[in-house]
C-alpha atoms as a PDB file:
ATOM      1  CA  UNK A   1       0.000   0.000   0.000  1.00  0.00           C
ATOM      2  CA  UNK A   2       1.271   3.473  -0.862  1.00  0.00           C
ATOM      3  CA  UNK A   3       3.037   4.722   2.042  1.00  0.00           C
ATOM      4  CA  UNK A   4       1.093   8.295   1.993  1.00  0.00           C
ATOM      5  CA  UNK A   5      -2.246   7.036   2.425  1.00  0.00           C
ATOM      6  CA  UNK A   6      -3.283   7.954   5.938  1.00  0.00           C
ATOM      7  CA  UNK A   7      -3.925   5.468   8.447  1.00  0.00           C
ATOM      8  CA  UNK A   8      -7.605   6.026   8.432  1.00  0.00           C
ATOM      9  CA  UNK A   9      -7.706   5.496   4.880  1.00  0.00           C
ATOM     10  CA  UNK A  10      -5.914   2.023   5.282  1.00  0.00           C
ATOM     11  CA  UNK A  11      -8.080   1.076   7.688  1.00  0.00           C
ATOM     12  CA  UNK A  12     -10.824   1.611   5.442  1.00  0.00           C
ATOM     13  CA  UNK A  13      -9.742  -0.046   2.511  1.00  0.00           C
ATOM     14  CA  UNK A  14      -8.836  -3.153   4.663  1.00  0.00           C
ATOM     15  CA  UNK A  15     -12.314  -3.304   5.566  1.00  0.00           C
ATOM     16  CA  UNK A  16     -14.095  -2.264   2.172  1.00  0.00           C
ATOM     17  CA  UNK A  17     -14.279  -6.378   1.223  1.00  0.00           C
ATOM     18  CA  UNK A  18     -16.441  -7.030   4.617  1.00  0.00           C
ATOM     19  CA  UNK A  19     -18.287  -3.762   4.079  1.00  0.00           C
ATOM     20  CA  UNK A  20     -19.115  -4.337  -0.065  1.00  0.00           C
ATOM     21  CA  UNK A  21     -20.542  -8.223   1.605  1.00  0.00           C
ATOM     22  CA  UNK A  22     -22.817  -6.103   4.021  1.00  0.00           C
ATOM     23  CA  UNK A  23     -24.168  -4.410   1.482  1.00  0.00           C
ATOM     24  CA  UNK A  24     -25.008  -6.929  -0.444  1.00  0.00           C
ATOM     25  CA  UNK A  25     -27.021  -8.721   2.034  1.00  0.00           C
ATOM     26  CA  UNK A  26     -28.839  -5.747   2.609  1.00  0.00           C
ATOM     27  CA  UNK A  27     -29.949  -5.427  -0.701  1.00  0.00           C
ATOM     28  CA  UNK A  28     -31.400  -9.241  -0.530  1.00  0.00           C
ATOM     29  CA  UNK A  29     -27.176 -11.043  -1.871  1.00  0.00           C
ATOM     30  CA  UNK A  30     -25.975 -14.461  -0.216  1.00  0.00           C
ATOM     31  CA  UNK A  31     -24.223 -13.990   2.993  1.00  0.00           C
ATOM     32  CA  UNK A  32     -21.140 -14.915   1.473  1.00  0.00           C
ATOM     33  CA  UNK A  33     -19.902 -16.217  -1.839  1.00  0.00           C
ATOM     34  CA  UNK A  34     -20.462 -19.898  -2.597  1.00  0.00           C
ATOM     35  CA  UNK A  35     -18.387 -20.657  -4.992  1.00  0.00           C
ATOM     36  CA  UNK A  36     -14.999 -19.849  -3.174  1.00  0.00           C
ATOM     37  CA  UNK A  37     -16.362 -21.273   0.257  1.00  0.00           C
ATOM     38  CA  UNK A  38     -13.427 -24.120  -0.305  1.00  0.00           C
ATOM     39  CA  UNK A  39     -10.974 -21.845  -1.497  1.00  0.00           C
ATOM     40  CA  UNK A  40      -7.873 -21.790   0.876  1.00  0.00           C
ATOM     41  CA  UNK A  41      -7.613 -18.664   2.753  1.00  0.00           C
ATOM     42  CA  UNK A  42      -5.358 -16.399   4.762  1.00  0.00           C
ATOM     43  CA  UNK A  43      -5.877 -17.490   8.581  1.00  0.00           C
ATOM     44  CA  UNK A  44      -4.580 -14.299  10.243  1.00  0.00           C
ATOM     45  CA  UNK A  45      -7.738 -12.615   8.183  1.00  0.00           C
ATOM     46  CA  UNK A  46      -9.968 -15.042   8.549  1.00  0.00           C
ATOM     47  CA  UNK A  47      -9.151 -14.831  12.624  1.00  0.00           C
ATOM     48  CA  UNK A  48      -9.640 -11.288  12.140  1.00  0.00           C
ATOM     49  CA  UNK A  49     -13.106 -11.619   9.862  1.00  0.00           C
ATOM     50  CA  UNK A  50     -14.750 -13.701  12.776  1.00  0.00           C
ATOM     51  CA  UNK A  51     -13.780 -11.192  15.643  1.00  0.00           C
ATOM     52  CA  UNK A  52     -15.248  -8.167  13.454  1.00  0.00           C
ATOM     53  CA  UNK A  53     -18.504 -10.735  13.046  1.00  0.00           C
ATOM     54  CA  UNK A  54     -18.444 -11.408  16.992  1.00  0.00           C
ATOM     55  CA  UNK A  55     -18.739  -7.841  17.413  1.00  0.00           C
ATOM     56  CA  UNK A  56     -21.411  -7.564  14.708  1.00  0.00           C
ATOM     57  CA  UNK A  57     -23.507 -10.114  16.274  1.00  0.00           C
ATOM     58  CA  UNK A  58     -23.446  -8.409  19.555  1.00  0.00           C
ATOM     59  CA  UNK A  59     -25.168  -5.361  17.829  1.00  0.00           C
ATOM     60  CA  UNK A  60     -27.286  -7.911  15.955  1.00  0.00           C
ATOM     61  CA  UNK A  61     -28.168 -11.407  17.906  1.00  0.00           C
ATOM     62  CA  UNK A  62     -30.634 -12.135  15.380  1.00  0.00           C
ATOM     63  CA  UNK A  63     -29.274 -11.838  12.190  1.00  0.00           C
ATOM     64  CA  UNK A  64     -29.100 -15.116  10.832  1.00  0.00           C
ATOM     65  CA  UNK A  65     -26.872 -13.552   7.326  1.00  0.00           C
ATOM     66  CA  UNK A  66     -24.097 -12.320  10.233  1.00  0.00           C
ATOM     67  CA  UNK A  67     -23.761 -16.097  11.577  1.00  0.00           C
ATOM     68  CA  UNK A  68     -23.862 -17.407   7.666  1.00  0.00           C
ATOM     69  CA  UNK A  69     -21.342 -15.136   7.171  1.00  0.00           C
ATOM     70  CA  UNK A  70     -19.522 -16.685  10.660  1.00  0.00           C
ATOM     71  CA  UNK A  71     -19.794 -20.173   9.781  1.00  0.00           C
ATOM     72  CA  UNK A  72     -18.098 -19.138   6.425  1.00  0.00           C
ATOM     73  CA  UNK A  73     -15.231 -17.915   8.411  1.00  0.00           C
ATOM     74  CA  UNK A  74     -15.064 -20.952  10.284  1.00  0.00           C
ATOM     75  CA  UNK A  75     -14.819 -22.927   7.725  1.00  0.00           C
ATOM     76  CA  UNK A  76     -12.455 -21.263   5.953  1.00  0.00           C
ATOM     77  CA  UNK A  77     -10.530 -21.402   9.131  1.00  0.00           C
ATOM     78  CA  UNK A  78     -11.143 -25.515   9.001  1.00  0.00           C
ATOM     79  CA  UNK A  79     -12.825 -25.370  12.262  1.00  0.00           C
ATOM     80  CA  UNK A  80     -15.714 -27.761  10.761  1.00  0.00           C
ATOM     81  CA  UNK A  81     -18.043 -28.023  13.892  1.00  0.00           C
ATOM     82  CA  UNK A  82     -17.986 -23.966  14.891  1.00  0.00           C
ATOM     83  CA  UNK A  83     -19.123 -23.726  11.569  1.00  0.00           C
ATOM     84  CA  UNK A  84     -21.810 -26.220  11.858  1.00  0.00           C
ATOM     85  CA  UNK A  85     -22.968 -24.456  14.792  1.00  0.00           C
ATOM     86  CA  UNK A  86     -23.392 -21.176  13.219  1.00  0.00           C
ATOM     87  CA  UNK A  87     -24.726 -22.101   9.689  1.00  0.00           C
ATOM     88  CA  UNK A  88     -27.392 -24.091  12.536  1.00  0.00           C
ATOM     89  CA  UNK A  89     -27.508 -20.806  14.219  1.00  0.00           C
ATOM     90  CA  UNK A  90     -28.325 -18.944  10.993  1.00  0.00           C
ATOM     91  CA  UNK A  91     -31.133 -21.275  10.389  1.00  0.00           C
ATOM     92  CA  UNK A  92     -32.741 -21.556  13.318  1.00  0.00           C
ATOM     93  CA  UNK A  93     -33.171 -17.873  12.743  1.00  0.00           C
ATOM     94  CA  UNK A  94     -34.141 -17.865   9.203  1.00  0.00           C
ATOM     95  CA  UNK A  95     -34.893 -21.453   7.860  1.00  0.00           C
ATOM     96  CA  UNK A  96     -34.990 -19.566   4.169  1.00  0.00           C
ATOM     97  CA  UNK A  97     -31.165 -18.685   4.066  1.00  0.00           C
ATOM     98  CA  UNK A  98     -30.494 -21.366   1.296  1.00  0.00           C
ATOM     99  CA  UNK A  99     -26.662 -20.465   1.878  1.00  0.00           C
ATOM    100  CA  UNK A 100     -26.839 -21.412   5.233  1.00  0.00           C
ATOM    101  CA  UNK A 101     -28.080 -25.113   4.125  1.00  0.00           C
ATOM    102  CA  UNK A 102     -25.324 -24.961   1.728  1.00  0.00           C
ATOM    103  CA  UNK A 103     -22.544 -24.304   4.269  1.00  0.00           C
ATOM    104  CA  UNK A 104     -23.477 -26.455   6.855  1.00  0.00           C
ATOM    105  CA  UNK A 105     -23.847 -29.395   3.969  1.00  0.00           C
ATOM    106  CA  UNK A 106     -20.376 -28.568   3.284  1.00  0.00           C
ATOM    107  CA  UNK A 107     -19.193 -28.341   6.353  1.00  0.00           C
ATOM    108  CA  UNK A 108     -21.063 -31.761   7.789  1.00  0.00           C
ATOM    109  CA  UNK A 109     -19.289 -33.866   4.845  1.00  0.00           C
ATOM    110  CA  UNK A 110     -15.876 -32.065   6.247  1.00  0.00           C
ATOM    111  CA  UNK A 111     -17.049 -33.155   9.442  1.00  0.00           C
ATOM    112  CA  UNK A 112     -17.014 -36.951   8.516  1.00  0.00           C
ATOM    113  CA  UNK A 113     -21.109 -36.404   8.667  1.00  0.00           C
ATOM    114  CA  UNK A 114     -21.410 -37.641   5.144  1.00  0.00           C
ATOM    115  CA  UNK A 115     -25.098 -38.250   5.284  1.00  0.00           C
ATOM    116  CA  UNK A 116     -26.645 -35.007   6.989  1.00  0.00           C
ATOM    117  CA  UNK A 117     -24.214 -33.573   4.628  1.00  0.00           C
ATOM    118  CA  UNK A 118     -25.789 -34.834   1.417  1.00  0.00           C
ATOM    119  CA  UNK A 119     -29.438 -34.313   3.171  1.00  0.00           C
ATOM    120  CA  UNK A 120     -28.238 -30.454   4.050  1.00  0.00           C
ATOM    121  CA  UNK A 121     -27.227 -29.921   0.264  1.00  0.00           C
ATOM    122  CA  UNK A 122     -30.126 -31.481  -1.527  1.00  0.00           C
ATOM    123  CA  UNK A 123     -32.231 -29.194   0.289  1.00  0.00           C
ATOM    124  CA  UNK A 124     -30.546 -25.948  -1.265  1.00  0.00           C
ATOM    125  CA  UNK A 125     -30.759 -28.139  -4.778  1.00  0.00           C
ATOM    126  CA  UNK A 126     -34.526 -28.459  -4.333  1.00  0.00           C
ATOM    127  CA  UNK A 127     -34.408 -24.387  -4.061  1.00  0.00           C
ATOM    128  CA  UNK A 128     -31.651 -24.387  -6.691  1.00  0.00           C
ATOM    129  CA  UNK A 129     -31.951 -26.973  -9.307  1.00  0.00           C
ATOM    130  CA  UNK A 130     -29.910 -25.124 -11.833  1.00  0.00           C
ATOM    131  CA  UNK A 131     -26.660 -24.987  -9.204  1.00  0.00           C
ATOM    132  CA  UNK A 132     -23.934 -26.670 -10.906  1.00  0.00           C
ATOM    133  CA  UNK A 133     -21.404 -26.183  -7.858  1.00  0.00           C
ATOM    134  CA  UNK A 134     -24.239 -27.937  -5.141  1.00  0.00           C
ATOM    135  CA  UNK A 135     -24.642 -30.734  -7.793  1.00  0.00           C
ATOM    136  CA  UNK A 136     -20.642 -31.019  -7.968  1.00  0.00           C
ATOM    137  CA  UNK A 137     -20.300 -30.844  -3.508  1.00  0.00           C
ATOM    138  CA  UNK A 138     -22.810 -33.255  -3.210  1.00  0.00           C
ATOM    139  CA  UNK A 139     -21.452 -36.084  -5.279  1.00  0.00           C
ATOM    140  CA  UNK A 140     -18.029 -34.887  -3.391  1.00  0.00           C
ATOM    141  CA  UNK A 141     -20.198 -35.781  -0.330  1.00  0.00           C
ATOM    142  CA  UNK A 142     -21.231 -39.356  -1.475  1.00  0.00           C
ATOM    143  CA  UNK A 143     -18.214 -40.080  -3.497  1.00  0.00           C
ATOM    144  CA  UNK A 144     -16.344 -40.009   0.366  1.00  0.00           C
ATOM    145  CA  UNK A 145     -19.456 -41.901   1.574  1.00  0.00           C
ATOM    146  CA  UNK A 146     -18.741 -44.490  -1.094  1.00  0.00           C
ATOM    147  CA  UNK A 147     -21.977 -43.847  -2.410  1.00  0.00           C
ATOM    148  CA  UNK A 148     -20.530 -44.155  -5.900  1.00  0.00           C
ATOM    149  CA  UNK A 149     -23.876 -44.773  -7.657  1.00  0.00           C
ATOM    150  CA  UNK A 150     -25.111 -41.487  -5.874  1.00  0.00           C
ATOM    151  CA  UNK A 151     -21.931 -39.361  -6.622  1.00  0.00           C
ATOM    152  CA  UNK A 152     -22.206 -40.298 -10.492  1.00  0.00           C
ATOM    153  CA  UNK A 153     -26.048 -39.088 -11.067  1.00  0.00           C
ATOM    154  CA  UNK A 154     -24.858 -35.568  -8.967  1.00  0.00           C
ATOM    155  CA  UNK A 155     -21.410 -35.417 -11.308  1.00  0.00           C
ATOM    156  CA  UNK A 156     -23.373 -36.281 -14.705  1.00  0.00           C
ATOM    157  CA  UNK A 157     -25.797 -33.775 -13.555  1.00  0.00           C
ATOM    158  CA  UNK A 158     -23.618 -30.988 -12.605  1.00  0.00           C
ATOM    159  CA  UNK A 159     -22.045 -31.432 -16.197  1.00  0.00           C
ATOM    160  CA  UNK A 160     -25.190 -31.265 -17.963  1.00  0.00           C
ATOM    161  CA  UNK A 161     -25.710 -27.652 -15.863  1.00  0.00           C
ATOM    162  CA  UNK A 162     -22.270 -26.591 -16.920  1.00  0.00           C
ATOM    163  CA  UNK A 163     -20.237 -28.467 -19.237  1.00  0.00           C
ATOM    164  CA  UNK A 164     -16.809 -26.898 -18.772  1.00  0.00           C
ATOM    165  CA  UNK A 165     -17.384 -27.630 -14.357  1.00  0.00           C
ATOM    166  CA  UNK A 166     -13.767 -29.441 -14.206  1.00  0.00           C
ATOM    167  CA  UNK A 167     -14.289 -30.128 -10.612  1.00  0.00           C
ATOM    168  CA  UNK A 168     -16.824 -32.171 -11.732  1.00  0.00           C
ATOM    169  CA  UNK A 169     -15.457 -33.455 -15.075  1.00  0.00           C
ATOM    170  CA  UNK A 170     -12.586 -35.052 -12.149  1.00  0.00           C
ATOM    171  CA  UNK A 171     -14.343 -36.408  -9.726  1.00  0.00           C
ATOM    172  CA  UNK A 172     -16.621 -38.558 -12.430  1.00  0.00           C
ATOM    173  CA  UNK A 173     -13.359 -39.520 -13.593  1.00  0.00           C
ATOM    174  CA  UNK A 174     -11.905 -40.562 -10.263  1.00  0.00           C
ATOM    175  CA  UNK A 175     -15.584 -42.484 -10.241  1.00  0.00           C
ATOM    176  CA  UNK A 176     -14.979 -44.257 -13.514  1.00  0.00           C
ATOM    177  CA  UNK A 177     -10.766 -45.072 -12.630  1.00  0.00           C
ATOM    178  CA  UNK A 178     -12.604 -46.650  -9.515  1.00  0.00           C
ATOM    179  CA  UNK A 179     -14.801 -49.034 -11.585  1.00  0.00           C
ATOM    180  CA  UNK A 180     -11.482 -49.722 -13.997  1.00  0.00           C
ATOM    181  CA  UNK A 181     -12.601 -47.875 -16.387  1.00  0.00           C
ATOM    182  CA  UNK A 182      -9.545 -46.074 -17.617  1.00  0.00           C
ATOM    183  CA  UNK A 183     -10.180 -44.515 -20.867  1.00  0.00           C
ATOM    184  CA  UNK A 184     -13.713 -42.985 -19.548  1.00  0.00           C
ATOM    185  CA  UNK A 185     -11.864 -41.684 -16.540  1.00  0.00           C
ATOM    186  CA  UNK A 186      -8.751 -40.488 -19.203  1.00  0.00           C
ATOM    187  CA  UNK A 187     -11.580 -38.466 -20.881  1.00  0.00           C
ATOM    188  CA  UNK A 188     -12.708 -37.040 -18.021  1.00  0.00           C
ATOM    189  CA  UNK A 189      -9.338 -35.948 -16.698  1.00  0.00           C
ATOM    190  CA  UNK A 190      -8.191 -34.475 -19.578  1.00  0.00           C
ATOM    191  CA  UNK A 191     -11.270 -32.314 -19.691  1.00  0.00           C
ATOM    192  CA  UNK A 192     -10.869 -31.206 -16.572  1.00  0.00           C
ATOM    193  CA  UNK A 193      -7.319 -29.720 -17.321  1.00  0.00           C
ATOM    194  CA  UNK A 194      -8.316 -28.098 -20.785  1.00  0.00           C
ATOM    195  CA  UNK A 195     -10.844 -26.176 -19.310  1.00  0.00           C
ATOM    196  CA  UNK A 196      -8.716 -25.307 -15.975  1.00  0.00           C
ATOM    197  CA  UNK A 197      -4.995 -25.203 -16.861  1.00  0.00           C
ATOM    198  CA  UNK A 198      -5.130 -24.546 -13.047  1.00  0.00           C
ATOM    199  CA  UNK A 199      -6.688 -27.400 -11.572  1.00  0.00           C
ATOM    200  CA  UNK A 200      -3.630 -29.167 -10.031  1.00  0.00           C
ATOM    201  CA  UNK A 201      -5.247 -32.728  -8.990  1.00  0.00           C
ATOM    202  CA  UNK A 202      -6.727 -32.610 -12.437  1.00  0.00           C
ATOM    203  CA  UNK A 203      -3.243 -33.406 -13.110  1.00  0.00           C
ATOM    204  CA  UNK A 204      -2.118 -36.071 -10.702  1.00  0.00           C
ATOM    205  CA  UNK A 205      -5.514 -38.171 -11.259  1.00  0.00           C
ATOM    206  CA  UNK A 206      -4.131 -37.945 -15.179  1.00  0.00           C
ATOM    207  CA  UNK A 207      -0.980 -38.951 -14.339  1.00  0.00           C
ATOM    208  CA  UNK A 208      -2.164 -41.872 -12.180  1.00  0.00           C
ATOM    209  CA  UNK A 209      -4.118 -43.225 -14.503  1.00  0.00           C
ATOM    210  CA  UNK A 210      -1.381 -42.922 -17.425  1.00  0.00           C
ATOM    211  CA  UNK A 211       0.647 -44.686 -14.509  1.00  0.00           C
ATOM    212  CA  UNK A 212      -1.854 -47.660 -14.414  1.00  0.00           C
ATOM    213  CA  UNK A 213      -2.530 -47.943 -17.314  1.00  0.00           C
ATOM    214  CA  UNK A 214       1.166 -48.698 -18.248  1.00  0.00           C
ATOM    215  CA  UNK A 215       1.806 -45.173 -19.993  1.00  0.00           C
ATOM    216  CA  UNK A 216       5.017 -44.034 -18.140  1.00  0.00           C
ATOM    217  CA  UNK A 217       6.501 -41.494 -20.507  1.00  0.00           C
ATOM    218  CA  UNK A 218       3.089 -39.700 -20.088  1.00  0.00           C
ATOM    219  CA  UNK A 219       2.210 -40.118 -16.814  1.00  0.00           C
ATOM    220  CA  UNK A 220       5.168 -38.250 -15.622  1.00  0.00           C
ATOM    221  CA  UNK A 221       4.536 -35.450 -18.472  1.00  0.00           C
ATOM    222  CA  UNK A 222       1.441 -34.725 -16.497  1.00  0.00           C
ATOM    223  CA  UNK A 223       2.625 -35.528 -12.786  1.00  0.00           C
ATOM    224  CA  UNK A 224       5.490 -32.714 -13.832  1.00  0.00           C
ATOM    225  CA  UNK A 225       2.263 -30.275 -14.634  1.00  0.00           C
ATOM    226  CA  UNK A 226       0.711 -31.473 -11.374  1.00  0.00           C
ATOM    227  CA  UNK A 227       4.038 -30.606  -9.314  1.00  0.00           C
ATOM    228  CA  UNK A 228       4.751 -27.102 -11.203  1.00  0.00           C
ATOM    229  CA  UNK A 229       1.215 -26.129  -9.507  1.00  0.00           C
ATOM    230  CA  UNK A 230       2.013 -27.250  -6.255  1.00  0.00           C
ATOM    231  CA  UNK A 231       5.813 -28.459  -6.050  1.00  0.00           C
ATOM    232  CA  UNK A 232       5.065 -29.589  -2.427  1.00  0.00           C
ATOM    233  CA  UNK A 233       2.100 -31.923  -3.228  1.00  0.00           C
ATOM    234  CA  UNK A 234       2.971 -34.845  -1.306  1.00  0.00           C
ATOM    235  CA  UNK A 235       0.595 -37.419  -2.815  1.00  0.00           C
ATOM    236  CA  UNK A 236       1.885 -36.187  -6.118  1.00  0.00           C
ATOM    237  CA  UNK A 237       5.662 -36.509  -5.433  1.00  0.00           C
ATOM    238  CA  UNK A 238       4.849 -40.149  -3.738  1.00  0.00           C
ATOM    239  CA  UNK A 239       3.306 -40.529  -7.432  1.00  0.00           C
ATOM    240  CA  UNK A 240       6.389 -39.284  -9.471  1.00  0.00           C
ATOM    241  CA  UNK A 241       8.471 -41.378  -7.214  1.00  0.00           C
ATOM    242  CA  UNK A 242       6.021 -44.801  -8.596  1.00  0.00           C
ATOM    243  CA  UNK A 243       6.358 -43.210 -12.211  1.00  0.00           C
ATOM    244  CA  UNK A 244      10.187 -42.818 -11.504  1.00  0.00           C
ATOM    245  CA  UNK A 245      10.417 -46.367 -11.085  1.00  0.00           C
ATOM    246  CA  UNK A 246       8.578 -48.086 -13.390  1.00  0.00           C
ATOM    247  CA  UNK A 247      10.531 -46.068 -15.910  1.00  0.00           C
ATOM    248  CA  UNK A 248      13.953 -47.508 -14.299  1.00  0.00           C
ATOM    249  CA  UNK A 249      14.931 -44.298 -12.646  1.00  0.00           C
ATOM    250  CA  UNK A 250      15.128 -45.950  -9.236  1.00  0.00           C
ATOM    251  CA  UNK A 251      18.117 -43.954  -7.748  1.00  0.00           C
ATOM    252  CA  UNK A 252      16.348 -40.515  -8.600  1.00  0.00           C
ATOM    253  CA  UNK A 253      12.813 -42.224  -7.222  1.00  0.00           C
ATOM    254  CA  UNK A 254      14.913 -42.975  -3.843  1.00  0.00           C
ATOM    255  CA  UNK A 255      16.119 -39.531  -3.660  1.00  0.00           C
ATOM    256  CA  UNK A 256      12.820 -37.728  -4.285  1.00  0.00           C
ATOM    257  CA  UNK A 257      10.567 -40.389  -1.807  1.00  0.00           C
ATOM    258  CA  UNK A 258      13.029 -39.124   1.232  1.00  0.00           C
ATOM    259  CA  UNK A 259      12.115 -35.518   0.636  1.00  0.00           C
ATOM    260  CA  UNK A 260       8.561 -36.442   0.183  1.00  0.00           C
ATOM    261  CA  UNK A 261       7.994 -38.151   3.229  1.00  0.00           C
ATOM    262  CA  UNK A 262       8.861 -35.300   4.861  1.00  0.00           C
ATOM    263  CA  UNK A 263       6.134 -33.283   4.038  1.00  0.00           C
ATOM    264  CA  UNK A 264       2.315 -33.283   5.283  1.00  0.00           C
ATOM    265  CA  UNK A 265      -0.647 -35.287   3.724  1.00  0.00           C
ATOM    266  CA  UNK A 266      -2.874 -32.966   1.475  1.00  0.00           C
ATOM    267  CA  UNK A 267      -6.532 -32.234   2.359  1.00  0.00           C
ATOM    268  CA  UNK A 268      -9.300 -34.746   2.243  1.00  0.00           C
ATOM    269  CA  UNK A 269     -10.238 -34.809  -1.550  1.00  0.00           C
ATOM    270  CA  UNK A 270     -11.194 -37.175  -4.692  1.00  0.00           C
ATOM    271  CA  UNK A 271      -7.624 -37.856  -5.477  1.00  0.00           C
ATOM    272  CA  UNK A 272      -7.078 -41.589  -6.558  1.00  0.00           C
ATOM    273  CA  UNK A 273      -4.754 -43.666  -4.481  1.00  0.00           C
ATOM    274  CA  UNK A 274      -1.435 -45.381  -5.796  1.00  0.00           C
ATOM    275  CA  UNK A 275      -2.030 -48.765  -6.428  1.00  0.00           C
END
């Protein structure tokens, strides 16, 4: 920030993101943005984006958008079950705040609660049939229920909404890799990463099935485009390492497998296991 803006004007700025959401609810918005509800985030601002909403509730006790907007925080923050207790909070208030069924849903199925989380999101797809993304985070939901059957009608739905959804276009494809069906899961993976470039387990679920499948050269091609995302991915450099190997570069494998184990498991996600 320029160094001759006044402190009062900093301040201000800081807070123009929280005060551009409070508008919008006023004027009828969600209580906080969906589609970036799983996005990573910056603790120390999430820390400080729950203590300006304590103080907010105080003024307001019943405003069920303010603990929405709370259980957001939360969750961004990982703290699963404060955020189940405010999106509950929220709705107890206001049993019409689709958003709040939303985050709760998505928050339950972080919670291990796969069940109330699938029951949590097909109510906001009842209010929402045309939602793409609460198509795509309840197959997530069933897929790590291991209700496969269940997660495939959501992902082939979500598709249909939105054809270039590569969260989607992955996890049907971790789905079909599941079953042993390669090339459908190939086609799926490779959609994903044409229409996000950016979608790093797009990537590794590609490689790994290139890896499987017996196609080495390739598989660590796309592992590389995995790792140049996120060069710490663990499961990804475990992968590399298998790739490595099969391709008779043992010695660099060994090297690469120390520095791996070294580093901490990802997030729970549809990522398909080395076999």
């Amino acid at each position: 920030m320029h160094p001759d803006i006044r402190p009062s004007s900093r301040r201000f700025i800081a807070a123009l993101p929280a005060l551009l959401l409070a508008f919008a609810v006023e004027a009828g918005g969600p209580a906080f943005d969906l589609a970036r509800l799983d996005e990573p985030a910056d603790s120390e601002a999430m820390t400080r984006e729950v203590a300006r909403l304590d103080g907010e509730l105080r003024k307001k006790p019943k405003s069920a958008a303010l603990y929405a907007q709370r259980g957001a925080a939360w969750f961004k923050l990982r703290d699963f079950e404060k955020a189940v207790d405010d999106f509950t909070a929220a709705l107890k208030l206001d049993d019409k705040l689709d958003e709040a069924y939303f985050g709760r849903g998505m928050a339950l199925g972080r919670n291990g609660q796969v069940d109330e989380a699938v029951t949590d999101l097909g109510v906001y797809i009842h209010r929402h049939p045309d939602s793409s993304l609460a198509y795509t985070k309840r197959g997530i939901r069933s897929l790590w229920g291991g209700n496969l059957d269940r997660a495939e009608k959501d992902f082939t739905r979500a598709i249909a909404l939105d054809p270039r959804n590569a969260e989607a276009h992955d996890d049907l494809g971790v789905i079909h890799a599941q079953r042993g069906d390669y090339e459908k899961a190939l086609h799926h993976f490779q959609t994903t990463v044409r229409v996000d470039p950016s979608y790093q387990k797009g990537y590794h679920n590609l490689a790994m099935v290139y890896y499987i499948t017996g196609r080495n050269d390739q598989a660590l091609v796309a592992v590389d485009r995995a790792l140049k995302l996120i060069p710490e991915a663990r499961d990804s450099l475990l992968l590399k390492c298998s790739v490595l190997d099969a391709l008779g570069r043992s010695a660099e494998a060994k090297v690469l497998r120390e520095e791996a184990e070294f580093l901490p498991a990802g997030e729970r996600s549809a990522r398909m296991p080395i076999q």
